[in-house]
Protein backbone atom coordinates (compact mmCIF):
# COMPACT_ATOMS: atom_id res chain seq x y z
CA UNK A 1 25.87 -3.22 -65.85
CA UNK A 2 22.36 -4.11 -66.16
CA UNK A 3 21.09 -2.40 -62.59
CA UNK A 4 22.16 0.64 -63.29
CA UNK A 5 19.32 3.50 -64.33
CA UNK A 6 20.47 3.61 -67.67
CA UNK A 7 19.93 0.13 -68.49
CA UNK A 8 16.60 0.24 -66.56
CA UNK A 9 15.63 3.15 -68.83
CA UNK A 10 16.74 0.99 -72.11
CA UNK A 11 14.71 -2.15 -70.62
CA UNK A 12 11.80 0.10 -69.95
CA UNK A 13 11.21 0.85 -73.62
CA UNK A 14 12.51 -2.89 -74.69
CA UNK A 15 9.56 -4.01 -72.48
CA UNK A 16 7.31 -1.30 -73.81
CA UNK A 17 7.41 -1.95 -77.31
CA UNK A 18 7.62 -6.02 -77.27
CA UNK A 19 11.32 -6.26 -77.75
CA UNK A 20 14.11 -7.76 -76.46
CA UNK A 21 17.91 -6.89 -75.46
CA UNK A 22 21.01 -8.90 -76.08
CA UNK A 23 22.91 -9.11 -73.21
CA UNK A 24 26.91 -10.09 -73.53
CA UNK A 25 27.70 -12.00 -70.30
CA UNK A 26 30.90 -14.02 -69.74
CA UNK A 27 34.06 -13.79 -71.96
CA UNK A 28 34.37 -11.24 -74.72
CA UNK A 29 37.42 -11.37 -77.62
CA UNK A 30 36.67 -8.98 -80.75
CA UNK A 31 39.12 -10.86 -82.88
CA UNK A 32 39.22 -7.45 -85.26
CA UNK A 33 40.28 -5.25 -82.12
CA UNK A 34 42.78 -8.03 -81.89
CA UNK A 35 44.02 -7.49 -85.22
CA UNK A 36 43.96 -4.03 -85.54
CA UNK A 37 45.65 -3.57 -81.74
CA UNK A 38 43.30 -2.29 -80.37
CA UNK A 39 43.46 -2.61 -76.72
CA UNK A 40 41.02 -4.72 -74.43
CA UNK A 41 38.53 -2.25 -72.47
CA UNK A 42 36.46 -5.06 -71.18
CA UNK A 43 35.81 -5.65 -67.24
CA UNK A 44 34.71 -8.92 -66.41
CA UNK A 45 33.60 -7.47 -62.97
CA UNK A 46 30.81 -6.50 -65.63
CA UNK A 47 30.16 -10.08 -67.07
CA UNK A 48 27.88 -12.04 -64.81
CA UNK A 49 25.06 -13.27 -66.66
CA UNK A 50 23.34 -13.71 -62.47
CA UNK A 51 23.92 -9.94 -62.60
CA UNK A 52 21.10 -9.89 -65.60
CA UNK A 53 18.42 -11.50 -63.41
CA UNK A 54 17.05 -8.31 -61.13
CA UNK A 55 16.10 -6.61 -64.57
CA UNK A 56 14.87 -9.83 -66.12
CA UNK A 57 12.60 -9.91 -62.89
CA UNK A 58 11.38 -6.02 -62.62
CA UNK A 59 11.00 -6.47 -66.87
CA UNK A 60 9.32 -9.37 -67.36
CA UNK A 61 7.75 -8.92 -70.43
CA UNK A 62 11.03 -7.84 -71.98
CA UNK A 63 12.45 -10.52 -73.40
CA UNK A 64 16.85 -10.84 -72.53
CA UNK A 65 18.87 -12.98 -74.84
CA UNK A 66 22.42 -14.00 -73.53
CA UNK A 67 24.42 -14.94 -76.40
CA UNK A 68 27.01 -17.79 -76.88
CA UNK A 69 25.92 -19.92 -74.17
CA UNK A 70 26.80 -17.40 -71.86
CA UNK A 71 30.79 -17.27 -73.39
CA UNK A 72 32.56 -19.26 -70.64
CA UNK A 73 29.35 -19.09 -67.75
CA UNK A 74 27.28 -21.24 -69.01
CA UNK A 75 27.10 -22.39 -65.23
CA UNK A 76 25.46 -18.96 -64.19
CA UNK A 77 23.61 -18.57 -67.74
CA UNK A 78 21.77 -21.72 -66.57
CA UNK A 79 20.90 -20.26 -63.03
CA UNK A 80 19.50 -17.56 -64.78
CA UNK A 81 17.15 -19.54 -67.19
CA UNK A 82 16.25 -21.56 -64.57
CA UNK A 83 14.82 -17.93 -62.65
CA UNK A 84 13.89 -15.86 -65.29
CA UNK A 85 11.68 -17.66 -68.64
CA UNK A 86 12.29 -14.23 -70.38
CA UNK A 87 15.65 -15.10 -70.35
CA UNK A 88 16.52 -16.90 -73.91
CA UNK A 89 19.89 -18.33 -74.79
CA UNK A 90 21.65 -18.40 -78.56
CA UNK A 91 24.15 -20.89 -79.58
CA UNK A 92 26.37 -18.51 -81.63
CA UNK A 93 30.37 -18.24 -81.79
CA UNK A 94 32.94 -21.04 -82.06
CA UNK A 95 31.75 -22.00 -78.56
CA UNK A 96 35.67 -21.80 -78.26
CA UNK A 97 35.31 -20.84 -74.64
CA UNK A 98 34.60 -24.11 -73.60
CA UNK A 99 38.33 -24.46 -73.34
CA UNK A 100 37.80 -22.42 -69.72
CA UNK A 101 35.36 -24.66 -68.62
CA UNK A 102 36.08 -26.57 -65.06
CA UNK A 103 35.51 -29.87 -66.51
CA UNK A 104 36.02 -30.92 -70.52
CA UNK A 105 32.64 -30.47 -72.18
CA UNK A 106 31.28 -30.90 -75.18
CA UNK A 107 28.41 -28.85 -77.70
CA UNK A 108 26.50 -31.90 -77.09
CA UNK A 109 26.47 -31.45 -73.42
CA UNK A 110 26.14 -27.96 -73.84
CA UNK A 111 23.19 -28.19 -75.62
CA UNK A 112 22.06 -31.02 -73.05
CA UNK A 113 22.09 -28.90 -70.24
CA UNK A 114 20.58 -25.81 -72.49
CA UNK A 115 18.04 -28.09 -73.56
CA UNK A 116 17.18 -29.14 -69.81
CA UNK A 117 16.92 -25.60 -68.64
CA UNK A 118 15.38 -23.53 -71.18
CA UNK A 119 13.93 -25.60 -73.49
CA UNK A 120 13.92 -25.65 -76.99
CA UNK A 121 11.64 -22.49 -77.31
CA UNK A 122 14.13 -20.49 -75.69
CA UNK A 123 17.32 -21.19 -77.64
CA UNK A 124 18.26 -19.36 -80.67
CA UNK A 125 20.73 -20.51 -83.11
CA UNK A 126 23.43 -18.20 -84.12
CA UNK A 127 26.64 -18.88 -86.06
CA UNK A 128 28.58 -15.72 -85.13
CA UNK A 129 30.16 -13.73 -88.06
CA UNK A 130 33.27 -12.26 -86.27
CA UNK A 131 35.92 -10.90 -88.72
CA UNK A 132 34.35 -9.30 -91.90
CA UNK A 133 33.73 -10.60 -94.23
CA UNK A 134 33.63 -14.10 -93.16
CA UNK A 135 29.83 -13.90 -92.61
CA UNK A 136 28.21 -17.09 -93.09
CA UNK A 137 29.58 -20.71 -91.02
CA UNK A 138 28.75 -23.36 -92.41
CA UNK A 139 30.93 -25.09 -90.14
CA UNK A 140 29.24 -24.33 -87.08
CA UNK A 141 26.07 -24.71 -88.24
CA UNK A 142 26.84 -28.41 -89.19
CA UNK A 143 28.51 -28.68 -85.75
CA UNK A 144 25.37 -27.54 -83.96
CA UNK A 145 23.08 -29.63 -86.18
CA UNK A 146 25.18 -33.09 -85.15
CA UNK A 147 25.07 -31.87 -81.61
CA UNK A 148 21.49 -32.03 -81.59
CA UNK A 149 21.44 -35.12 -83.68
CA UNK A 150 23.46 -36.57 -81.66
CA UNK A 151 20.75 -35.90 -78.87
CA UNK A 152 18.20 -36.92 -80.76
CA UNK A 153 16.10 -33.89 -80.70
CA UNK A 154 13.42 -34.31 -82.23
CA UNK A 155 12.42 -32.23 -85.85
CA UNK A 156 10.13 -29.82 -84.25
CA UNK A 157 12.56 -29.12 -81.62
CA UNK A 158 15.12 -28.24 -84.48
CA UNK A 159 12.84 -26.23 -86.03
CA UNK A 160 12.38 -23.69 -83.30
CA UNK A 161 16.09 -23.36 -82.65
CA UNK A 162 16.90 -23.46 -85.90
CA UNK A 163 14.63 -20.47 -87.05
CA UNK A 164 10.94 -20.87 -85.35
CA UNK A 165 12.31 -19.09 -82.26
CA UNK A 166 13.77 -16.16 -84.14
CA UNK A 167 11.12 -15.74 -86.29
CA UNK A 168 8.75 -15.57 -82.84
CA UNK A 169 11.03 -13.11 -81.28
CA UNK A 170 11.48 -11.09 -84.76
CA UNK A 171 8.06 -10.89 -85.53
CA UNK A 172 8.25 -12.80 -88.50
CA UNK A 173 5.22 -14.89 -88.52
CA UNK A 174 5.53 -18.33 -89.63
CA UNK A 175 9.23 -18.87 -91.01
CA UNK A 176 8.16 -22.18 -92.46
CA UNK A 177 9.18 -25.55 -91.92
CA UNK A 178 7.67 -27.57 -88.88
CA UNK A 179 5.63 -25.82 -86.64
């Protein structure tokens, strides 16, 4: 829970030293647990990303990154961006939870609506490795790429999701390409 003391103390140093916390919100499958039977411990009492915004608020220059869209509440992961602009999104995992979603949707409009809330300076691509050693996919970057194709973004724009975002958040300096 992000309220709590202990995660105030952990956001306390985040915020004193420039860095930022990933912050799982939504739906949350460990395929590896899965294989090895391992049971599920998760709550999902636990997995509001709207539950993230009180410490975005009394951190604010922390920065919060909810991963994968938000994993099924992309919904409340957009309230929160709208609130809080140290709130940052990534784009990482098979996005497969879009299967729970209300309506049918699509990466594209899930990058639409991203796009219209947080910008392209605060979305950070991810691919997701899940089950050593897969590492690497290719596939979903290519899917992400079309997506934003598809949109039209514009080459800058790819840039910082594509890399110029991490590298900013990293500390990287330039990571090359368009700036």
């Amino acid at each position: 829970k992000t309220s709590g003391p202990e995660a105030a103390a952990v956001f306390r140093v985040v915020e004193e030293h420039g860095g930022f916390a990933i912050v799982h919100c939504g739906l949350f499958q460990v395929k590896l647990r899965d294989l090895l039977s391992i049971p599920r411990t998760v709550d999902p009492a636990y997995s509001n990303p709207l539950d993230l915004v009180p410490a975005a608020n009394a951190f604010p220059r922390a920065t919060f990154v909810i991963p994968h869209f938000g994993a099924g509440s992309l919904r409340e992961t957009l309230m929160v961006g709208s609130q809080c602009e140290n709130v940052c999104v990534d784009t990482s995992s098979s996005n497969s939870w879009m299967a729970v979603m209300e309506s049918p949707t699509t990466l594209e409009s899930v990058f639409a609506r991203a796009l219209a809330v947080f910008g392209p300076r605060r979305i950070l691509f991810g691919t997701d490795s899940s089950t050593f050693p897969r590492g690497w996919r290719s596939d979903l970057h290519a899917a992400q790429r079309a997506a934003l194709d598809h949109l039209r973004l514009p080459p800058a724009d790819h840039y910082l999701i594509f890399g110029g975002n991490a590298a900013r958040l990293f500390g990287l300096g330039a990571a090359g390409g368009v700036a």
